[in-house]
PDB file of N, CA and C in Angstrom:
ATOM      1  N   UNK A   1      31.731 -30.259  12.419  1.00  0.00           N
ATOM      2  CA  UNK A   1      31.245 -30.345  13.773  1.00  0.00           C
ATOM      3  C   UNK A   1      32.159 -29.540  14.683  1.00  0.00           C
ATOM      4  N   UNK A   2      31.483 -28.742  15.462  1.00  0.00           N
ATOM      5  CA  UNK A   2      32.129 -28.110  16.584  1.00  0.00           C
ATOM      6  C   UNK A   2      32.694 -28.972  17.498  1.00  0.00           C
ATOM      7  N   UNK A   3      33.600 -28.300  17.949  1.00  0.00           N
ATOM      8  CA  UNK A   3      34.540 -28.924  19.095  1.00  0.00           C
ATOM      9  C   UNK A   3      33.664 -28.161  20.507  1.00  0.00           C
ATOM     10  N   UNK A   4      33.707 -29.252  21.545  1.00  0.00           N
ATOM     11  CA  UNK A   4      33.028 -28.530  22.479  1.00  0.00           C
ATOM     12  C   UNK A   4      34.265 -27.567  23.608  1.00  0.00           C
ATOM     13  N   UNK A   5      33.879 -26.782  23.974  1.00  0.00           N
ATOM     14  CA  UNK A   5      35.334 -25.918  24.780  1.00  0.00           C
ATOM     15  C   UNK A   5      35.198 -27.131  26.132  1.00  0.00           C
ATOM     16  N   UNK A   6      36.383 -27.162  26.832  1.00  0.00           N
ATOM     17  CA  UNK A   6      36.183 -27.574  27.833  1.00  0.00           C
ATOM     18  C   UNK A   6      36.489 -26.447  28.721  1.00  0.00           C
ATOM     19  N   UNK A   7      35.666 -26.820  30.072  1.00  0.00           N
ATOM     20  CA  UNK A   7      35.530 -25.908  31.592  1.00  0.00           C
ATOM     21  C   UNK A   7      36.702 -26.064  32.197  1.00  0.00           C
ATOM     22  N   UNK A   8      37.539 -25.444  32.198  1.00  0.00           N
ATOM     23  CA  UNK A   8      39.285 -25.608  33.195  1.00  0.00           C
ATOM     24  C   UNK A   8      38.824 -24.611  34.675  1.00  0.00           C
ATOM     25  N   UNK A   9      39.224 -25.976  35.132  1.00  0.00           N
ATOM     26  CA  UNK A   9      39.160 -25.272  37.006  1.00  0.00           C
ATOM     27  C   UNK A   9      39.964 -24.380  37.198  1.00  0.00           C
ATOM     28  N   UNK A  10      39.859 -22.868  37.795  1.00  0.00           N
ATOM     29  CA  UNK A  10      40.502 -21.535  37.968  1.00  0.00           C
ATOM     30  C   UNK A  10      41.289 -22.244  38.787  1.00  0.00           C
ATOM     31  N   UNK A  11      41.277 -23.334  39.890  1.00  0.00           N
ATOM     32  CA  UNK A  11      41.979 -23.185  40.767  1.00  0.00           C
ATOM     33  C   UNK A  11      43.229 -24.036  40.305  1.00  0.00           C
ATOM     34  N   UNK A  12      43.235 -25.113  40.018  1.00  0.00           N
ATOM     35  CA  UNK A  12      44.302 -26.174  39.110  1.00  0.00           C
ATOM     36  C   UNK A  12      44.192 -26.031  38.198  1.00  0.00           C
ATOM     37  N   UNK A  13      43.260 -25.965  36.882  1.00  0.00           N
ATOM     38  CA  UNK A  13      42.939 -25.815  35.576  1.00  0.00           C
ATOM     39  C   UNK A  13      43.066 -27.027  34.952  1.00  0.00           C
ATOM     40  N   UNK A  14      42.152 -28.136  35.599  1.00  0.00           N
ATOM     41  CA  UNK A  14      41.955 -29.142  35.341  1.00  0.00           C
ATOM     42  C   UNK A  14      40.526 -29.347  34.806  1.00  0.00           C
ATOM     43  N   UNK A  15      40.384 -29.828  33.376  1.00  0.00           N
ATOM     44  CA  UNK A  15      39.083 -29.859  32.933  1.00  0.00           C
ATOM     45  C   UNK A  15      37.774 -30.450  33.199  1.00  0.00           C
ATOM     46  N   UNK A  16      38.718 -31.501  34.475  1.00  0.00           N
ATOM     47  CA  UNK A  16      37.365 -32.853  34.664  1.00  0.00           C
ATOM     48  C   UNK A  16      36.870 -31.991  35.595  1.00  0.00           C
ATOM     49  N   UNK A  17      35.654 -31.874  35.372  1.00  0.00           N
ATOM     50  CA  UNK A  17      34.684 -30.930  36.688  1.00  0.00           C
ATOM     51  C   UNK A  17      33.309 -32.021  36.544  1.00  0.00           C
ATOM     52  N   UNK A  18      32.469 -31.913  37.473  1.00  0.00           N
ATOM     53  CA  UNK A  18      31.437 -31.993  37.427  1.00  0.00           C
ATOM     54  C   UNK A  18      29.689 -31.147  37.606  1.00  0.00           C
ATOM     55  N   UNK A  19      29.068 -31.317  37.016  1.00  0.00           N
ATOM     56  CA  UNK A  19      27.756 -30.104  36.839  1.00  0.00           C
ATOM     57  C   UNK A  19      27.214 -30.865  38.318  1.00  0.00           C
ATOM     58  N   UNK A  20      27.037 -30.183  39.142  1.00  0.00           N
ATOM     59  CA  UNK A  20      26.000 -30.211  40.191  1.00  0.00           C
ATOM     60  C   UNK A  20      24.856 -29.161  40.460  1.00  0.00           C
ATOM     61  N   UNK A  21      24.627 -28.446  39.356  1.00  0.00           N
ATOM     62  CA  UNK A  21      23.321 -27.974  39.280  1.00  0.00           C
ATOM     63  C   UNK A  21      23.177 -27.150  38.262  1.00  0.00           C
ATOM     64  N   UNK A  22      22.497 -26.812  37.701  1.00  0.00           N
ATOM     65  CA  UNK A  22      22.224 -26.001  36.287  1.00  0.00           C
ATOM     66  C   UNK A  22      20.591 -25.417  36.952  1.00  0.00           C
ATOM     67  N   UNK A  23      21.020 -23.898  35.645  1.00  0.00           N
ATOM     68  CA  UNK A  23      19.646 -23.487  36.174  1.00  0.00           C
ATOM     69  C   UNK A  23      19.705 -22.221  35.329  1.00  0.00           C
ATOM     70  N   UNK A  24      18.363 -22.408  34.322  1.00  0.00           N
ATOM     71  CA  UNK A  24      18.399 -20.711  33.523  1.00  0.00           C
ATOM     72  C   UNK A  24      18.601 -19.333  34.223  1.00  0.00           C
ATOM     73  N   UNK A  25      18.920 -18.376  33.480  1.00  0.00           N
ATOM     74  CA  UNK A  25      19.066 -17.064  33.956  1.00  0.00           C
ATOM     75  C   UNK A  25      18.923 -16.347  32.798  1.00  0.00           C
ATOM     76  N   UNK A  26      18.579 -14.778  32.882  1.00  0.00           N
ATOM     77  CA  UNK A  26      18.527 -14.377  32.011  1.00  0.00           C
ATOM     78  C   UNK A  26      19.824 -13.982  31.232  1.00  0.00           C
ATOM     79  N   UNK A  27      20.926 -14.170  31.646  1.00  0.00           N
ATOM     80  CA  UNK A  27      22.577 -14.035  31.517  1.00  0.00           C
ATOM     81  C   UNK A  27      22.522 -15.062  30.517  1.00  0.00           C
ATOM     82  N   UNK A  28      21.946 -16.578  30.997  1.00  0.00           N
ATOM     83  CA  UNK A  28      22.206 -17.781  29.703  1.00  0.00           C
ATOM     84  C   UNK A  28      21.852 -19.088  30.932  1.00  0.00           C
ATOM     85  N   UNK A  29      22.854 -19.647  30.680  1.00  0.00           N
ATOM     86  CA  UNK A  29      22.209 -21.087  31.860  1.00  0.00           C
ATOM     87  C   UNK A  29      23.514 -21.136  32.329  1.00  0.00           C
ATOM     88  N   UNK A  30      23.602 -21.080  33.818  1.00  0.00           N
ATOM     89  CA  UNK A  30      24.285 -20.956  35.187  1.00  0.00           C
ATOM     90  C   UNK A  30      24.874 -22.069  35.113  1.00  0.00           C
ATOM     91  N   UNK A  31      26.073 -22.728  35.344  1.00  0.00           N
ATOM     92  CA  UNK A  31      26.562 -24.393  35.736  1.00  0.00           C
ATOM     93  C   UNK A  31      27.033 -24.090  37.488  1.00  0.00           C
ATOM     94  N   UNK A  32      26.390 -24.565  38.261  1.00  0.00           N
ATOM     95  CA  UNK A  32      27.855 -25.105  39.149  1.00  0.00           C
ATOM     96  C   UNK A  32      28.731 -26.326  39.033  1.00  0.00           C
ATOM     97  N   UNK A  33      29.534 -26.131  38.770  1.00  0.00           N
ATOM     98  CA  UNK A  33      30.970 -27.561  39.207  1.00  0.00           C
ATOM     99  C   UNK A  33      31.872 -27.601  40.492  1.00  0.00           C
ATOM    100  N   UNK A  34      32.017 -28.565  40.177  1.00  0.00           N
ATOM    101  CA  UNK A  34      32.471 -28.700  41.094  1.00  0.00           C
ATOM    102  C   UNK A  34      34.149 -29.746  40.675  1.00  0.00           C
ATOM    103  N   UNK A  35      35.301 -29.243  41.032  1.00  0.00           N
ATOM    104  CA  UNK A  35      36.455 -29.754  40.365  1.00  0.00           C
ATOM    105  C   UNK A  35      36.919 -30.963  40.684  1.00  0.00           C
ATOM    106  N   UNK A  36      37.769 -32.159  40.401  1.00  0.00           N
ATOM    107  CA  UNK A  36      38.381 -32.758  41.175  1.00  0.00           C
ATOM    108  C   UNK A  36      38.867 -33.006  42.398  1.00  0.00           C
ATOM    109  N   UNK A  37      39.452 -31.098  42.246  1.00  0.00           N
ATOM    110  CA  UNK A  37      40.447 -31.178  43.368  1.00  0.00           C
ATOM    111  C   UNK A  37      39.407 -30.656  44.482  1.00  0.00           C
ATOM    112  N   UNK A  38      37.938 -30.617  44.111  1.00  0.00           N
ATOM    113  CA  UNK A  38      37.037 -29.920  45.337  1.00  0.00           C
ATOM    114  C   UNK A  38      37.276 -28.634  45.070  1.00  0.00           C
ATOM    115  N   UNK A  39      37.344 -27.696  44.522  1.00  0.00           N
ATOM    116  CA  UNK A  39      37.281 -26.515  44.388  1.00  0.00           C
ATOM    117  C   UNK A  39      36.003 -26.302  43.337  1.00  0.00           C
ATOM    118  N   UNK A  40      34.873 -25.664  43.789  1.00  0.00           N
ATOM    119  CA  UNK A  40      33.430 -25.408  43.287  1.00  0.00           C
ATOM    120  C   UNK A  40      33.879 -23.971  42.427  1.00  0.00           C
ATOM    121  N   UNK A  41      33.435 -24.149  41.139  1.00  0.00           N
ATOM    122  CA  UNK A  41      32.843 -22.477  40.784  1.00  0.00           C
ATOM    123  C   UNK A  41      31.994 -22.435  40.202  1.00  0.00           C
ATOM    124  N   UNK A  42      31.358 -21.436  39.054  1.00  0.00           N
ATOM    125  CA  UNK A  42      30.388 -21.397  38.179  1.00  0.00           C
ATOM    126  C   UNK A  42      30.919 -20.807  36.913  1.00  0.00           C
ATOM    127  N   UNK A  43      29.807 -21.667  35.855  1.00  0.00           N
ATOM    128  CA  UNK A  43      30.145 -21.060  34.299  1.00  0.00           C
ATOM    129  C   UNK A  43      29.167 -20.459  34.229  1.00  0.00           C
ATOM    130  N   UNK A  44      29.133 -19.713  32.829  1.00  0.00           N
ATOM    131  CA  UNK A  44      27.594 -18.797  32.472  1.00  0.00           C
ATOM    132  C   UNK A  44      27.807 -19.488  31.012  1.00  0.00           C
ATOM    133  N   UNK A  45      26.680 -20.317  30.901  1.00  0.00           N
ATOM    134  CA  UNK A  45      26.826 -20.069  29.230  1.00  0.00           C
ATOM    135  C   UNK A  45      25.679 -19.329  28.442  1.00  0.00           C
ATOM    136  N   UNK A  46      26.180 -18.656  27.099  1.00  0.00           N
ATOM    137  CA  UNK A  46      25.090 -17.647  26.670  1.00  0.00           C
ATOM    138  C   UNK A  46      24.994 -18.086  25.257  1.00  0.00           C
ATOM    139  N   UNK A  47      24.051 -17.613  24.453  1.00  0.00           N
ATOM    140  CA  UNK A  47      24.436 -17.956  22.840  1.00  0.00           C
ATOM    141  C   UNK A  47      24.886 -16.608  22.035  1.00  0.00           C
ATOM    142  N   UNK A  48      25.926 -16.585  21.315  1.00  0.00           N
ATOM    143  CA  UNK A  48      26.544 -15.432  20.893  1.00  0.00           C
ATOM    144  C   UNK A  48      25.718 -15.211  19.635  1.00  0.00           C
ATOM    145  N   UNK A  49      24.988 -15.459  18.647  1.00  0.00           N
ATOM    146  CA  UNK A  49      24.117 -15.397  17.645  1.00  0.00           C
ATOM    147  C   UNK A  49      23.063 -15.980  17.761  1.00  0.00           C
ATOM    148  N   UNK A  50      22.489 -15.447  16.515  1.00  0.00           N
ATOM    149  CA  UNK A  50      21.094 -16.500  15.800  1.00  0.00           C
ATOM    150  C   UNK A  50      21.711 -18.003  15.193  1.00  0.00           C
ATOM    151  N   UNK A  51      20.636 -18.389  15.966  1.00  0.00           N
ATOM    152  CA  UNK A  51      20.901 -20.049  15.492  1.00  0.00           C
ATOM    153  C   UNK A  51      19.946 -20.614  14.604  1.00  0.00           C
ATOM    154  N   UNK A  52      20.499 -20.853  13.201  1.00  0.00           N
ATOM    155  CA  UNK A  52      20.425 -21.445  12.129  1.00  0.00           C
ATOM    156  C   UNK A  52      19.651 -22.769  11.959  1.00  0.00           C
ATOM    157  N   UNK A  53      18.269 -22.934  12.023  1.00  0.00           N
ATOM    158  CA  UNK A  53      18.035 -24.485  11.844  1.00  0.00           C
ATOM    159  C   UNK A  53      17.345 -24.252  10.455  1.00  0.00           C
ATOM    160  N   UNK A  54      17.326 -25.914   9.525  1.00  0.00           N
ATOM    161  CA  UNK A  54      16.965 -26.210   8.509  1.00  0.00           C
ATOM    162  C   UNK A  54      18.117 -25.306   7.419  1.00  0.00           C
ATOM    163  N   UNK A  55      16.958 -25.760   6.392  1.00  0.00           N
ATOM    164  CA  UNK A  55      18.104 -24.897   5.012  1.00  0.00           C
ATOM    165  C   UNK A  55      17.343 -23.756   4.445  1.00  0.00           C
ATOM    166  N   UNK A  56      18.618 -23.129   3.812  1.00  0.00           N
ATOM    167  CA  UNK A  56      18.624 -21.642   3.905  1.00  0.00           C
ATOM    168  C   UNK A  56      17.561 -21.661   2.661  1.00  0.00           C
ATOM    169  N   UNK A  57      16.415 -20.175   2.516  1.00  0.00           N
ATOM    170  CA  UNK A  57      15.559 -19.613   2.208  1.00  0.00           C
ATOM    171  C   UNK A  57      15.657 -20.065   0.371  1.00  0.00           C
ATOM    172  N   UNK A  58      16.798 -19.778   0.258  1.00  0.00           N
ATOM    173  CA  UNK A  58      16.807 -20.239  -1.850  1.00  0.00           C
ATOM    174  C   UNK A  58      16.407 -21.935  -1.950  1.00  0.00           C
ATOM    175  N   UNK A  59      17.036 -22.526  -0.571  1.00  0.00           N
ATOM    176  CA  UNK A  59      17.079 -23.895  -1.406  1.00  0.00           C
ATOM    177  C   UNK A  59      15.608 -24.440  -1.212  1.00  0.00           C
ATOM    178  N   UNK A  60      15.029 -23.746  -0.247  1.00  0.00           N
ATOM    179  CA  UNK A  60      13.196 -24.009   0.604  1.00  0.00           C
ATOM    180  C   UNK A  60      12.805 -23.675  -1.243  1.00  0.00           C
ATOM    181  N   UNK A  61      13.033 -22.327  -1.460  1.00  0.00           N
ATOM    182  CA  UNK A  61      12.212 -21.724  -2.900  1.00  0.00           C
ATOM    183  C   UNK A  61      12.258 -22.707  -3.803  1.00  0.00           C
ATOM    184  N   UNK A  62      13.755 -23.486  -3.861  1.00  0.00           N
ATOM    185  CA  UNK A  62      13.845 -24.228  -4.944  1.00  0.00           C
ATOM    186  C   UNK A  62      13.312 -25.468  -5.209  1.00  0.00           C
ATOM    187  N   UNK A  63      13.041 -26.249  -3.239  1.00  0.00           N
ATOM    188  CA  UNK A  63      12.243 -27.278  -3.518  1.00  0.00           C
ATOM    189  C   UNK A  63      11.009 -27.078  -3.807  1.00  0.00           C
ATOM    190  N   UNK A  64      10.198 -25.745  -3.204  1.00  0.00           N
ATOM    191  CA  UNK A  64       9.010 -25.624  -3.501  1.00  0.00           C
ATOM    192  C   UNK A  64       8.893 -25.919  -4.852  1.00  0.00           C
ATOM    193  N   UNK A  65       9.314 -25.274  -5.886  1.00  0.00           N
ATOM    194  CA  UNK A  65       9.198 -25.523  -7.278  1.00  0.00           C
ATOM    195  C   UNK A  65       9.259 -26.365  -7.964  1.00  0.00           C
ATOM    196  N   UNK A  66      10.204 -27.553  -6.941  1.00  0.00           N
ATOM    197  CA  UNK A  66      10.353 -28.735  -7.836  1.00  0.00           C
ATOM    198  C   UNK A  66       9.198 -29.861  -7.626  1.00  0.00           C
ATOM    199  N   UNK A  67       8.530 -29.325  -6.048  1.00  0.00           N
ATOM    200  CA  UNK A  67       7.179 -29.955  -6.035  1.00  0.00           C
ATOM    201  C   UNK A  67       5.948 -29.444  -6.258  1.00  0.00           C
ATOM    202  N   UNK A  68       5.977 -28.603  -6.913  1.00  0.00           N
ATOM    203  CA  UNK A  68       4.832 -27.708  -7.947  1.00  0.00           C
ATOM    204  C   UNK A  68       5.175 -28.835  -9.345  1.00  0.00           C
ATOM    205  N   UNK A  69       6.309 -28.749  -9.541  1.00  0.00           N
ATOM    206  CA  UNK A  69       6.302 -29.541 -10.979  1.00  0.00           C
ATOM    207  C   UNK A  69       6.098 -31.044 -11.326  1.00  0.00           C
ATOM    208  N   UNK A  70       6.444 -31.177 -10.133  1.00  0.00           N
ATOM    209  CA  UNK A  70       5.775 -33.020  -9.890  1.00  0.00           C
ATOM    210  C   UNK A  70       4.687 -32.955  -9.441  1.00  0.00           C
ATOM    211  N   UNK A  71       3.534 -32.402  -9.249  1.00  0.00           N
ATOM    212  CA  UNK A  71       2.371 -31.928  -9.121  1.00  0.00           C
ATOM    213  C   UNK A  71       1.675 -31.867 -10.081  1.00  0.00           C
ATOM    214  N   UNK A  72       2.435 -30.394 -10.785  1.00  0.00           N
ATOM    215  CA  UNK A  72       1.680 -30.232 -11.848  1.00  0.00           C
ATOM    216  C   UNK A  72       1.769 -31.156 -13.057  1.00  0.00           C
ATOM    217  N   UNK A  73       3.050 -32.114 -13.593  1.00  0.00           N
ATOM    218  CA  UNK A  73       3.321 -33.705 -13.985  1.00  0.00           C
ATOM    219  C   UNK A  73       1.771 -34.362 -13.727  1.00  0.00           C
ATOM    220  N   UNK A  74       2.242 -34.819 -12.288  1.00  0.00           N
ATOM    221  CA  UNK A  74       0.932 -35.558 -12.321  1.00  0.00           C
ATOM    222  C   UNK A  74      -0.657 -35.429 -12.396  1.00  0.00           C
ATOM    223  N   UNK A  75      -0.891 -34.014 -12.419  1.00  0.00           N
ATOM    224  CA  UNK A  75      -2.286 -33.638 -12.656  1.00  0.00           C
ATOM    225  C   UNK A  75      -2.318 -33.850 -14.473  1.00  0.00           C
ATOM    226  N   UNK A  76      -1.223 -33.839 -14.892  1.00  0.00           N
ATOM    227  CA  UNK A  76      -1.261 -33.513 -16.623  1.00  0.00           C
ATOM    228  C   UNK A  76      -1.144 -35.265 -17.003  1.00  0.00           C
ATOM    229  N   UNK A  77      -0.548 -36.016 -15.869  1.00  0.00           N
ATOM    230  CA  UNK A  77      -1.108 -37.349 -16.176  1.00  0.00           C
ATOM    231  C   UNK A  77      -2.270 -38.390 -16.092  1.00  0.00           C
ATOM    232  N   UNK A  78      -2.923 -37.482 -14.883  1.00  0.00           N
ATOM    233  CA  UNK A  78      -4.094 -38.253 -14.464  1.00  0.00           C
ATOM    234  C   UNK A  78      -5.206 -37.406 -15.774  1.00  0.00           C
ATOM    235  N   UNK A  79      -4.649 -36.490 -16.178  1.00  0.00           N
ATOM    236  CA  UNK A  79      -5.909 -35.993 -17.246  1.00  0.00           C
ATOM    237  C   UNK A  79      -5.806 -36.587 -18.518  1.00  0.00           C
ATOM    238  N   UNK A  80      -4.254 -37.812 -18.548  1.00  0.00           N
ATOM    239  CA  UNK A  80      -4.386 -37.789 -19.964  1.00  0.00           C
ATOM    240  C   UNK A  80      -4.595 -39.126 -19.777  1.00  0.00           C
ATOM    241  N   UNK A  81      -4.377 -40.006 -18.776  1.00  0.00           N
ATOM    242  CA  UNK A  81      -5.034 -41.290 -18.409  1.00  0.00           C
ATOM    243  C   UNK A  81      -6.831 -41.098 -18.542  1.00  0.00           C
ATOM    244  N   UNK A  82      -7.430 -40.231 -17.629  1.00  0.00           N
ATOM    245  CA  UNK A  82      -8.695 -39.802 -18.033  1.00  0.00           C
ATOM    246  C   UNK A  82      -9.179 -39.584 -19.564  1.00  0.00           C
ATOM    247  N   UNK A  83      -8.491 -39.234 -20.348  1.00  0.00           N
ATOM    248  CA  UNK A  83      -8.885 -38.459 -21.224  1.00  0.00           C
ATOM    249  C   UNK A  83      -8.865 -39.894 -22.671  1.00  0.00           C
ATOM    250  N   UNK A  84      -7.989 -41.093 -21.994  1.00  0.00           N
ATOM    251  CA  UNK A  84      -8.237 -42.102 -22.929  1.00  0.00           C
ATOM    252  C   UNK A  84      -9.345 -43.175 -22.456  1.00  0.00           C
ATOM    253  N   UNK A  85      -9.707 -42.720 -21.679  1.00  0.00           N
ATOM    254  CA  UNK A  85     -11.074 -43.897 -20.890  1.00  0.00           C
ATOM    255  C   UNK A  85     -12.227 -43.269 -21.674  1.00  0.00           C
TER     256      UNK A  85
END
């Protein structure tokens, strides 16, 4: 798990700030804070890559296959249950 960065106030460089408004941009999403000590600025946050959801492309291939074969199992059981009636 990532550690989240914390926001240090330019003016004291004190981390406790608070968000008093957020708002997309095409830069990333805008914060204003606002510091303890009352000194307001803004962050930009952006995403530096592609973001990764689910699992990666071999292990998708590999479940596919393993539920083709429990598939194809049970079609070869229901024919041989059939096949003694």
């Amino acid at each position: 798990m990532k550690r989240r960065a914390k926001m240090a106030c330019p003016e004291c460089g004190s981390t406790r700030s608070k968000v008093y408004e957020s708002r997309g941009s095409d830069a990333g999403v805008k914060r204003n804070r606002e510091c303890e000590c009352g000194y307001r600025f803004t962050t930009v946050e952006t995403v530096l890559g592609p973001v990764m959801r689910g699992k990666p492309a071999a292990s998708r291939l590999q479940e596919g296959r393993e539920a083709e074969l429990v598939q194809a199992t049970g079609r070869l059981f229901s024919a041989l249950i059939d096949a003694q009636r």
